[in-house]
Protein backbone atom coordinates (compact mmCIF):
# COMPACT_ATOMS: atom_id res chain seq x y z
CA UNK A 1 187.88 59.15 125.31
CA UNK A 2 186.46 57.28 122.64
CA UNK A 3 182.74 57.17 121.57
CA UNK A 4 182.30 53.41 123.02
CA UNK A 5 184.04 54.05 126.35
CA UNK A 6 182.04 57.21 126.92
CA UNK A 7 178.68 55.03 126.45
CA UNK A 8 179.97 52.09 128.56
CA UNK A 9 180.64 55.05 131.52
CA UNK A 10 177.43 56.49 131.10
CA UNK A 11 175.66 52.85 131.12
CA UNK A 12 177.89 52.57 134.28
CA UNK A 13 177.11 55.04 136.32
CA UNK A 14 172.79 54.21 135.42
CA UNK A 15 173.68 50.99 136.88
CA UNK A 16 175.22 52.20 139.66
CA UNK A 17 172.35 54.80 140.45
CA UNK A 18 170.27 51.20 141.03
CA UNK A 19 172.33 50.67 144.59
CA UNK A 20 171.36 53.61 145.62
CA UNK A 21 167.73 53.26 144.63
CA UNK A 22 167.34 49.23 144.18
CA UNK A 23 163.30 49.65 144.92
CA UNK A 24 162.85 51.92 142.54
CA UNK A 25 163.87 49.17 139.81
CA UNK A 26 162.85 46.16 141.31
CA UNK A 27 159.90 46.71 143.38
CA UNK A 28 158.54 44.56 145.41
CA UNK A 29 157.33 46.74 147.92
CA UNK A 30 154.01 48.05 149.03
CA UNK A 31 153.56 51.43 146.79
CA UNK A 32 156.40 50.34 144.90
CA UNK A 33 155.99 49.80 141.19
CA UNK A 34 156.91 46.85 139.18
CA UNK A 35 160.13 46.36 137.60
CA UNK A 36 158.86 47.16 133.94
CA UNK A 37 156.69 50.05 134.60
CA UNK A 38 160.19 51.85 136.66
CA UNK A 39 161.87 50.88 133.84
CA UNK A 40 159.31 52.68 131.66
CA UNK A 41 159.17 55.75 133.69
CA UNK A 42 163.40 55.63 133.39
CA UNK A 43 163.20 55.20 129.54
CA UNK A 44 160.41 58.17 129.38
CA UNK A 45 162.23 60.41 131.68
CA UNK A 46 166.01 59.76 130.14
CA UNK A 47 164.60 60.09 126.38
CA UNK A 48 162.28 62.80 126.63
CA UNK A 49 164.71 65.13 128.58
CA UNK A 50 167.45 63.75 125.96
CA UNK A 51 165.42 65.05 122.84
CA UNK A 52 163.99 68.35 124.52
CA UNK A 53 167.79 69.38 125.88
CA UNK A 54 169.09 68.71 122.65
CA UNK A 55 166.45 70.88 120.86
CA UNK A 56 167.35 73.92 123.20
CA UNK A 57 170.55 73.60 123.28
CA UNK A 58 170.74 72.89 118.95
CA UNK A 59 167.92 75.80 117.84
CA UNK A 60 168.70 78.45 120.66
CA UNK A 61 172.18 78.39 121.64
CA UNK A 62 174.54 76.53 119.30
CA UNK A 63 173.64 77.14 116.23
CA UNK A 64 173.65 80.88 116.87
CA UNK A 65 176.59 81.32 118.03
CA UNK A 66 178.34 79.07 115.58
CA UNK A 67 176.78 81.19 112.56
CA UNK A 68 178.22 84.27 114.77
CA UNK A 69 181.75 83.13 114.73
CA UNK A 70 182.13 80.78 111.65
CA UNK A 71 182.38 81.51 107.44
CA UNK A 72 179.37 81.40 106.13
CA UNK A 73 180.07 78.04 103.89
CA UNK A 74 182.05 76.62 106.91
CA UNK A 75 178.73 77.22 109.12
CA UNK A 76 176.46 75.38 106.15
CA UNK A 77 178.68 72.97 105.77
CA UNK A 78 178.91 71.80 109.48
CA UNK A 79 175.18 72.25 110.30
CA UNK A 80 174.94 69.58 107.15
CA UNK A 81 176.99 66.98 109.07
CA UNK A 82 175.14 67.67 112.47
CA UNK A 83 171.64 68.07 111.32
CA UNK A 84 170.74 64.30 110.46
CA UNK A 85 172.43 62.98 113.31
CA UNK A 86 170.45 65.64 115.75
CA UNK A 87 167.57 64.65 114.10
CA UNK A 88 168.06 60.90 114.44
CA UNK A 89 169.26 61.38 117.96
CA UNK A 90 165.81 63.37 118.66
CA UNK A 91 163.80 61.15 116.52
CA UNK A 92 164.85 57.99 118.16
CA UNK A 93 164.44 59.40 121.17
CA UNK A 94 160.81 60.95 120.76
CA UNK A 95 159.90 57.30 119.60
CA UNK A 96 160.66 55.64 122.87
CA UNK A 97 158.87 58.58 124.85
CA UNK A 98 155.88 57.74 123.07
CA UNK A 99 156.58 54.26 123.69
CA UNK A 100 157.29 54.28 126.81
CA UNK A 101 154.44 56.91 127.68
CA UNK A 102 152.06 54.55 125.48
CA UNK A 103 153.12 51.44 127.56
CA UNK A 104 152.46 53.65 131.16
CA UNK A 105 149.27 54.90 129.99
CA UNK A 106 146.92 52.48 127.93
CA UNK A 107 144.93 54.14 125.19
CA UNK A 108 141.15 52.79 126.64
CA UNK A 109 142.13 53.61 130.40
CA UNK A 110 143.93 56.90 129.95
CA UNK A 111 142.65 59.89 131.11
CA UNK A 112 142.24 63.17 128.78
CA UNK A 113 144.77 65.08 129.95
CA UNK A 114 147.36 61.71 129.29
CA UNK A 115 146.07 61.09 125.77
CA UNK A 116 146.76 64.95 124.90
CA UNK A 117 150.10 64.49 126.22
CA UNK A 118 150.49 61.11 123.91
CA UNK A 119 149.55 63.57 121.22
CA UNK A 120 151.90 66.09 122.05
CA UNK A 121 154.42 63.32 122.09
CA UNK A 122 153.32 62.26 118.84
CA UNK A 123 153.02 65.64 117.59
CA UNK A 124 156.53 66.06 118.41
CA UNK A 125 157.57 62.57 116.74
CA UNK A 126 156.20 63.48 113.47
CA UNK A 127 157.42 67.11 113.04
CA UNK A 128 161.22 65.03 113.77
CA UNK A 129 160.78 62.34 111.66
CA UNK A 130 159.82 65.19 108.55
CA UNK A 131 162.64 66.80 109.33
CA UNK A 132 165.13 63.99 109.19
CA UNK A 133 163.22 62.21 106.04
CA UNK A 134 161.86 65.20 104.27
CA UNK A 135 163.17 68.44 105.09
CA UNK A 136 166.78 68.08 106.59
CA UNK A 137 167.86 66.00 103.22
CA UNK A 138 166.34 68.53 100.72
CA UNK A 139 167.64 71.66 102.66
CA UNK A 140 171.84 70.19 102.47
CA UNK A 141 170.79 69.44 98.89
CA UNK A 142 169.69 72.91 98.36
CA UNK A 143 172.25 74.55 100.26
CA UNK A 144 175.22 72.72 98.61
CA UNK A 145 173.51 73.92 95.02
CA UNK A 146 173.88 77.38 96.54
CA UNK A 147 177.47 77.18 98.40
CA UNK A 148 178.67 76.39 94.27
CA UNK A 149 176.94 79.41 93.20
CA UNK A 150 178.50 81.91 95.34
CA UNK A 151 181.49 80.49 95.24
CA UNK A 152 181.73 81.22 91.35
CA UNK A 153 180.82 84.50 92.79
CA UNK A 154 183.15 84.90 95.10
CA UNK A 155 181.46 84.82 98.33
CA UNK A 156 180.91 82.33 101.33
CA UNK A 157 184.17 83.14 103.36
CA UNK A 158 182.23 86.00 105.28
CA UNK A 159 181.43 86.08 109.03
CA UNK A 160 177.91 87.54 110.20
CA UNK A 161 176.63 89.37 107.44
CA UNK A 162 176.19 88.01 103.64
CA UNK A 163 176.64 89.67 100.45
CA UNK A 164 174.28 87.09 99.34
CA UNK A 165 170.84 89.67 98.98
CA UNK A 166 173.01 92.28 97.18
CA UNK A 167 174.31 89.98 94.69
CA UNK A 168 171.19 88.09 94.27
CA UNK A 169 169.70 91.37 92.56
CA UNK A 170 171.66 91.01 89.56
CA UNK A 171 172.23 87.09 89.41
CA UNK A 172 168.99 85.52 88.83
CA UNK A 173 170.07 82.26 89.31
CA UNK A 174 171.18 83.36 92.85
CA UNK A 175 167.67 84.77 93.64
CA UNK A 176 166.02 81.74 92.76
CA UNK A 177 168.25 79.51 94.58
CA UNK A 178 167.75 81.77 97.43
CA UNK A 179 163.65 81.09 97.42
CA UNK A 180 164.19 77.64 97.47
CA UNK A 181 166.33 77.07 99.58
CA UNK A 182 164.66 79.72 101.95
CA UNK A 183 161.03 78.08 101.72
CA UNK A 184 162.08 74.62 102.08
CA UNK A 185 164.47 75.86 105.15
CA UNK A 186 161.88 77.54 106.66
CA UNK A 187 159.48 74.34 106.54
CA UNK A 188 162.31 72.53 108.36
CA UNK A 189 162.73 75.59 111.07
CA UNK A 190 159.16 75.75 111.53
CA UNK A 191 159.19 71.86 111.90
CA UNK A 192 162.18 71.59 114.60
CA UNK A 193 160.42 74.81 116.80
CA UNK A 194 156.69 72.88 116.47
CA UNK A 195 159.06 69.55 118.04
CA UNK A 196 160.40 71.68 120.98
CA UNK A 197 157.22 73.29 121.49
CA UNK A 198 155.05 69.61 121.56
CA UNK A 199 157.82 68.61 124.47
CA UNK A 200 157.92 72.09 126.04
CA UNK A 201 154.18 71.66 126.82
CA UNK A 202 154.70 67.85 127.80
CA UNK A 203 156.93 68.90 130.14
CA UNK A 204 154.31 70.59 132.53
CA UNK A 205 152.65 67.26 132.58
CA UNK A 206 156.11 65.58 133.70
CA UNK A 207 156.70 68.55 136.73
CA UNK A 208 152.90 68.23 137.84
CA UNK A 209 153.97 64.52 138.86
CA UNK A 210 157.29 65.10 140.23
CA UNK A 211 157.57 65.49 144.27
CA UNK A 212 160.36 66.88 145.69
C-alpha cells in the first residue's frame, strides 16, 4: 500500500468516526460545542498524541534497538534519513497543538494553569524546531565527517560496541571529531528529551479533562 492510499484510508475512516458521533462535529445541541471549536479539540487531540507517540516510540524504543542490531555506519546512516523527517513530522505537529490549543483558549481569558500548558506547548515547539533547523542538520554533517574517518581506519561495520574510543587515543583527528560531534549530539538529545518532557507534562492537563 502506497503512501497516498494509506492517507486517503486513514482520512476515511476520521470521516467515518463522524456517523457515529455527528454532534460531536456539528453541534447544534444544548452542551454541544460548535463545529470549529470540535474541530479544534480533534486537531489538538490527533496532533499532540501524534508528536508525543512518535517521541516515545523514536528516543526510547526504536532507536535502541536499531543501534543493538545494526553496523554502526548502517545505524548513522539510517537515523540521518529518519531524523529530519521525525522532526518535521513532530514539528508540524507541535505547531498545530499550539494552534489549536491557542484558538481553544484565548491568551486574555485563559486561566493560569492553560497559559502554562500553552507554554509547555511552546516549550515543546521550540526545542523541535532547533532540532530540525539547528541541531539535526549539523549532527548528519558531523557524523558523515566521522563515518570517512573510520572508515580509512577500518572501522564502522561493528554491532554494539565501537572501537571508536580505543582508536581515538592515537588518532587525533578521531578524538576531535569525536568532541564535536558528541557536544553538538548531545545538544540535539537534550533538545528531543526537553520536547517529550514539555508534552509529557501537557498530557496531565489533557487526562484531567477527559471523562470516561
Amino acid at each position: 500500500m502506497g503512501w497516498a492510499a494509506r492517507f486517503l484510508t486513514a482520512v476515511s475512516f476520521l470521516a467515518l468516526g463522524v456517523l457515529f458521533a455527528p454532534d460531536a462535529l456539528f453541534g447544534g445541541a444544548p452542551g454541544r460545542p460548535a463545529a470549529g471549536v470540535a474541530a479544534a479539540r480533534l486537531a489538538h487531540v490527533l496532533c499532540f498524541a501524534t508528536a508525543w507517540g512518535a517521541a516515545l516510540w523514536v528516543t526510547f524504543i526504536g532507536g535502541i534497538v536499531m543501534f543493538k542490531h545494526l553496523p554502526r555506519h548502517q545505524f548513522g546512516s539510517l537515523q540521518g534519513k529518519m531524523f529530519p523527517a521525525y522532526f518535521m513530522l513532530i514539528s508540524v505537529c507541535s505547531a498545530i497543538s499550539v494552534a489549536a490549543f491557542a484558538y481553544l483558549n484565548p491568551w486574555k481569558t485563559a486561566s493560569t494553569v492553560e497559559r502554562y500548558q500553552l507554554g509547555f506547548l511552546l516549550a515543546a515547539l521550540g526545542f523541535d524546531l532547533s532540532n530540525l533547523l539547528v541541531f539535526t542538520p549539523m549532527t548528519i554533517e558531523m557524523m558523515m565527517k566521522r563515518h570517512k574517518i573510520e572508515k580509512d581506519l577500518g572501522i564502522g561495520g561493528e554491532v554494539g560496541r565501537s572501537r571508536n574510543a580505543e582508536l581515538a587515543k592515537t588518532n587525533p583527528a578521531l578524538a576531535a571529531m569525536n568532541k564535536k560531534f558528541g557536544m553538538i549530539h548531545g545538544l540535539s538529545s537534550l533538545a528531543n528529551i526537553m520536547a517529550f518532557g514539555s508534552l509529557a507534562m501537557h498530557s496531565w492537563y489533557l487526562a484531567s479533562k477527559l471523562e470516561l
